[in-house]
Protein backbone atom coordinates (compact mmCIF):
# COMPACT_ATOMS: atom_id res chain seq x y z
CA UNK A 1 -12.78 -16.63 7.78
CA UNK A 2 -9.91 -13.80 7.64
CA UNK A 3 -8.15 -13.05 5.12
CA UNK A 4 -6.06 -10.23 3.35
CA UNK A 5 -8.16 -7.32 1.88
CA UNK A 6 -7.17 -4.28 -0.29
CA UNK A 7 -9.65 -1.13 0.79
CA UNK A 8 -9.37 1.73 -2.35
CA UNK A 9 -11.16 4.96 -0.86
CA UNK A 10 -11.56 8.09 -3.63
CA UNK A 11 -11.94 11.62 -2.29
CA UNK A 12 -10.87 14.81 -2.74
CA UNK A 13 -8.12 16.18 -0.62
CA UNK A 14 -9.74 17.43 2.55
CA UNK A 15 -8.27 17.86 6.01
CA UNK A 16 -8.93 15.55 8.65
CA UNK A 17 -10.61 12.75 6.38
CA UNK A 18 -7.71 10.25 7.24
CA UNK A 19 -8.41 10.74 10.80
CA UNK A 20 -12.01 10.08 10.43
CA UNK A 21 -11.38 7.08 8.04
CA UNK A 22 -9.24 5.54 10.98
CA UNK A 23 -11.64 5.87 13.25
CA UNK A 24 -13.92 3.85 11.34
CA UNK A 25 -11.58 0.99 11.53
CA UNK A 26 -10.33 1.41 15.68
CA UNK A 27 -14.48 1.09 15.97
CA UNK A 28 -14.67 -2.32 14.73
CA UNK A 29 -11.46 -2.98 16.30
CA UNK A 30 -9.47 -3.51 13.06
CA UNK A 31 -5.68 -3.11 12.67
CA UNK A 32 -4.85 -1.55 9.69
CA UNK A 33 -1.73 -3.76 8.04
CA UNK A 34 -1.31 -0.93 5.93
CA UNK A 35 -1.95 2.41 4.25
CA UNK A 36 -0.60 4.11 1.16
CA UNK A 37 -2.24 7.58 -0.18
CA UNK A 38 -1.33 9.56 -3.33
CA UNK A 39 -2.87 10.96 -6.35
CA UNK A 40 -4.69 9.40 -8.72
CA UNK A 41 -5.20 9.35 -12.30
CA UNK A 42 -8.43 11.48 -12.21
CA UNK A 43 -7.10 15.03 -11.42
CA UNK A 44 -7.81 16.29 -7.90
CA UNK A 45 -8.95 12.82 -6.83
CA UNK A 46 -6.45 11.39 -3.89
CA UNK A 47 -6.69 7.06 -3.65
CA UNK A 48 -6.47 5.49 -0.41
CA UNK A 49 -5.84 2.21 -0.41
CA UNK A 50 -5.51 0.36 3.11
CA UNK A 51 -4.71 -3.13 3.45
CA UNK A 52 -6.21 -5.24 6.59
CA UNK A 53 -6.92 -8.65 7.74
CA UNK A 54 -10.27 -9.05 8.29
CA UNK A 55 -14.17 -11.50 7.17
CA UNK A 56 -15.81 -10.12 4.04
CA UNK A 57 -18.65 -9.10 5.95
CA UNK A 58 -16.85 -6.76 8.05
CA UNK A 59 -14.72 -5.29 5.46
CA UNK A 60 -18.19 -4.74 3.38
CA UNK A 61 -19.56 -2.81 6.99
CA UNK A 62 -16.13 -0.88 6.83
CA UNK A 63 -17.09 -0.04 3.30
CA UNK A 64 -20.07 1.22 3.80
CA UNK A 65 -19.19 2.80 7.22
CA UNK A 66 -16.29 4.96 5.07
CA UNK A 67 -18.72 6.00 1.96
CA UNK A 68 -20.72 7.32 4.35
CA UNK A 69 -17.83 10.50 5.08
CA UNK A 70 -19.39 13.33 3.38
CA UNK A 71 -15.82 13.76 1.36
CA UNK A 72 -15.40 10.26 0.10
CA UNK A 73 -16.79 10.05 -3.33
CA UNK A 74 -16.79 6.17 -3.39
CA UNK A 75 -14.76 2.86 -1.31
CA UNK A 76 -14.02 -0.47 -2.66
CA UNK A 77 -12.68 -3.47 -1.91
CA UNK A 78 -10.59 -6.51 -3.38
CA UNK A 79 -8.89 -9.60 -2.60
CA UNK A 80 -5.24 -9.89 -3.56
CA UNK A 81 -6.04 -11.92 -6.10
CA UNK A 82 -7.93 -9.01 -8.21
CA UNK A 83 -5.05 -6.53 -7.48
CA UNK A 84 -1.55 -5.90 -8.50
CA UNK A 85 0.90 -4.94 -6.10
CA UNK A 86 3.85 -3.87 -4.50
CA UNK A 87 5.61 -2.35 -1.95
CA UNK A 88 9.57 -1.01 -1.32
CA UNK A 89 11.52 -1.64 1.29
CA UNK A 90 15.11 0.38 2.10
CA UNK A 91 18.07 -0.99 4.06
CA UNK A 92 20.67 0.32 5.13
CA UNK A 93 24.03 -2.19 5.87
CA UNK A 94 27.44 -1.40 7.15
CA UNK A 95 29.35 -0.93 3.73
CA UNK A 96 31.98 -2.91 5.30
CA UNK A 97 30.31 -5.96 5.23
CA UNK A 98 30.43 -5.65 1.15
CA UNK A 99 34.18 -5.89 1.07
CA UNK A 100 34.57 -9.02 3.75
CA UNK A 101 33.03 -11.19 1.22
CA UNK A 102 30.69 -11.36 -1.60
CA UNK A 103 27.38 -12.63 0.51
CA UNK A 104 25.82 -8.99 0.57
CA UNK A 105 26.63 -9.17 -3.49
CA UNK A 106 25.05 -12.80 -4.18
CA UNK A 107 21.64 -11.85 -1.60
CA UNK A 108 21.10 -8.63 -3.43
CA UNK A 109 21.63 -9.96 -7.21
CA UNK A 110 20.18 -13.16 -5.97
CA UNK A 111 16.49 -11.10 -4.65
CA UNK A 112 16.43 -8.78 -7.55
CA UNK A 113 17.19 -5.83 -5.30
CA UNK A 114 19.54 -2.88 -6.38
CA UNK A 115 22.07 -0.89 -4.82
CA UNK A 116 20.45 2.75 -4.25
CA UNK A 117 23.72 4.19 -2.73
CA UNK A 118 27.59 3.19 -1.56
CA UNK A 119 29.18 5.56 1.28
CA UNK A 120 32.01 5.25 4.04
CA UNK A 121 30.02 3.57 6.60
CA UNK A 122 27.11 2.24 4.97
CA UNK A 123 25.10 1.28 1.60
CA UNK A 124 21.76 1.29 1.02
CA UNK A 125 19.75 -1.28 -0.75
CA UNK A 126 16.26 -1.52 -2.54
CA UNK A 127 13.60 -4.07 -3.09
CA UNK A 128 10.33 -3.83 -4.73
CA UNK A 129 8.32 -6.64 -4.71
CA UNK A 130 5.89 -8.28 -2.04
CA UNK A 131 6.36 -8.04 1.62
CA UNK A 132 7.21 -11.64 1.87
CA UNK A 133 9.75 -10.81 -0.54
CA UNK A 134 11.39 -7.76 1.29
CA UNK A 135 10.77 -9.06 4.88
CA UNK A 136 13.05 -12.28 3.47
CA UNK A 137 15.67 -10.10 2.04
CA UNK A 138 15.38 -8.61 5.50
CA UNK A 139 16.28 -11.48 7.06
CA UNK A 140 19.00 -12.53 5.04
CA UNK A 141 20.92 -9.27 5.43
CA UNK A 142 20.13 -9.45 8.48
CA UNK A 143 22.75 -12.26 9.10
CA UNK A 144 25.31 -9.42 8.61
CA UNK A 145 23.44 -6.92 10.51
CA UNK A 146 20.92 -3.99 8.91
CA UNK A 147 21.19 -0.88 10.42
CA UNK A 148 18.06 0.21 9.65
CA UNK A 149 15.37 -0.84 7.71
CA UNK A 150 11.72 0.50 5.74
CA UNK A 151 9.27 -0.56 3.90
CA UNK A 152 6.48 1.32 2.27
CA UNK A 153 2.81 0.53 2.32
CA UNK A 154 0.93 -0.90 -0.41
CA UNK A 155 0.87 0.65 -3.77
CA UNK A 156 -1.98 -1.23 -5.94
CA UNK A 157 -4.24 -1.22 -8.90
CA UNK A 158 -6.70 -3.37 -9.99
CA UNK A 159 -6.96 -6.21 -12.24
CA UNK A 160 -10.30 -5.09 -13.66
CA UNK A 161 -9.82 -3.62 -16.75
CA UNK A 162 -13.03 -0.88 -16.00
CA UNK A 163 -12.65 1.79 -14.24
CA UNK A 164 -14.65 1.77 -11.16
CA UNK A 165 -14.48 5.01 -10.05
CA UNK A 166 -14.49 6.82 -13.34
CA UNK A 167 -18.31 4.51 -14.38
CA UNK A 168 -19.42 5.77 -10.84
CA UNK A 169 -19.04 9.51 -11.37
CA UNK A 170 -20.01 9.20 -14.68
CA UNK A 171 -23.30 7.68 -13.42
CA UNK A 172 -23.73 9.90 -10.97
CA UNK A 173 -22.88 13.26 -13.03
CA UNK A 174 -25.81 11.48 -15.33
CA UNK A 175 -28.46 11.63 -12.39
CA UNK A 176 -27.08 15.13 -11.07
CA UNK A 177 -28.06 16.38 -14.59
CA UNK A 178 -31.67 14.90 -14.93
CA UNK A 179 -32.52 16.40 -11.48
CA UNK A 180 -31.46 20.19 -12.56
C-alpha cells in the first residue's frame, strides 16, 4: 500500500551527489513529491530530506540503493507520523483586491498567514504550515486571482528524541578506531 514517506539522506557537500541520488529514484520509477536540502546541525554535514509516495518495501530498496553513494554517510526514512513538518508557500495578489473589500483581510487572518509585503500593484502573502494548508489558502485567494504563487519543499525533523545520525558516526568512529 502507498503512502507518504519522509527520506533524510546525510553527506557531506560534494558535487554531483543530488544528481546521482535522483537517479536512484527515476530507476524505480519514483516521483519525487519533494526535496528540501540545507545544513544541518552537525557542522559540514548537508540533510536531504525528500518526500515521495511510495510501499515501505520500495522506499527501504531506495534506502539502501542511496547509502550505497560513496558520499552519503547514512539515509533514513519516516512516516509523517514520526516527523514534524512544514513547508512555506508565497503569493503574490493584486494589492487592489485588499481595498475592494475586506475578503483578502478575513482569508489571511482567518489561515494564520501574514502579510510579507504591500506595494502599488501587488502584496505578497505567507503561510507556513502543511501543504494542505497552503494549497487551501491557495485556493481561496484564488477566488480574487493570485498572480503568482510558491511553495517550498519540506523542511522536517524527527520526532525521535535520539539522534540518528550523530549514534551512527559515533559507532562507526568507535570501529574506525579498534581497526587502527
Amino acid at each position: 500500500m502507498k503512502k507518504e514517506f519522509n527520506i533524510t539522506v546525510f553527506s557531506e557537500n560534494h558535487i554531483g551527489l543530488l544528481t546521482r541520488i535522483t537517479i536512484v529514484f527515476t530507476r524505480r520509477k519514483v516521483n519525487i513529491d519533494s526535496l528540501t536540502v540545507s545544513e544541518s546541525a552537525l557542522p559540514g554535514i548537508y540533510k536531504f530530506t525528500i518526500v515521495i509516495n511510495s510501499t515501505e518495501e520500495q522506499v527501504i530498496k531506495i534506502v539502501g540503493q542511496i547509502e550505497k553513494q560513496i558520499d552519503v554517510l547514512k539515509a533514513f526514512y519516516h512516516t509523517n507520523d514520526e516527523m514534524i513538518y512544514q513547508e512555506i508557500a508565497l503569493y503574490k495578489v493584486p494589492t487592489e483586491a485588499l481595498f475592494e473589500n475586506d475578503t483578502i483581510e478575513k482569508v489571511v487572518r482567518n489561515s494564520g498567514a501574514r502579510i510579507l509585503e504591500i506595494a502599488r500593484e501587488y502584496t505578497v502573502i505567507e503561510k507556513t504550515g502543511h501543504k494542505e494548508e497552503t494549497q487551501e489558502l491557495f485556493k481561496e485567494l484564488n477566488k480574487i486571482k493570485v498572480m503568482q504563487f510558491i511553495r517550498s519543499g519540506r523542511v522536517a525533523l524527527t520526532r525521535d528524541p535520539i539522534e540518528r545520525l550523530s549514534e551512527f558516526l559515533k559507532e562507526r568512529d568507535a570501529l574506525l578506531e579498534s581497526l587502527d
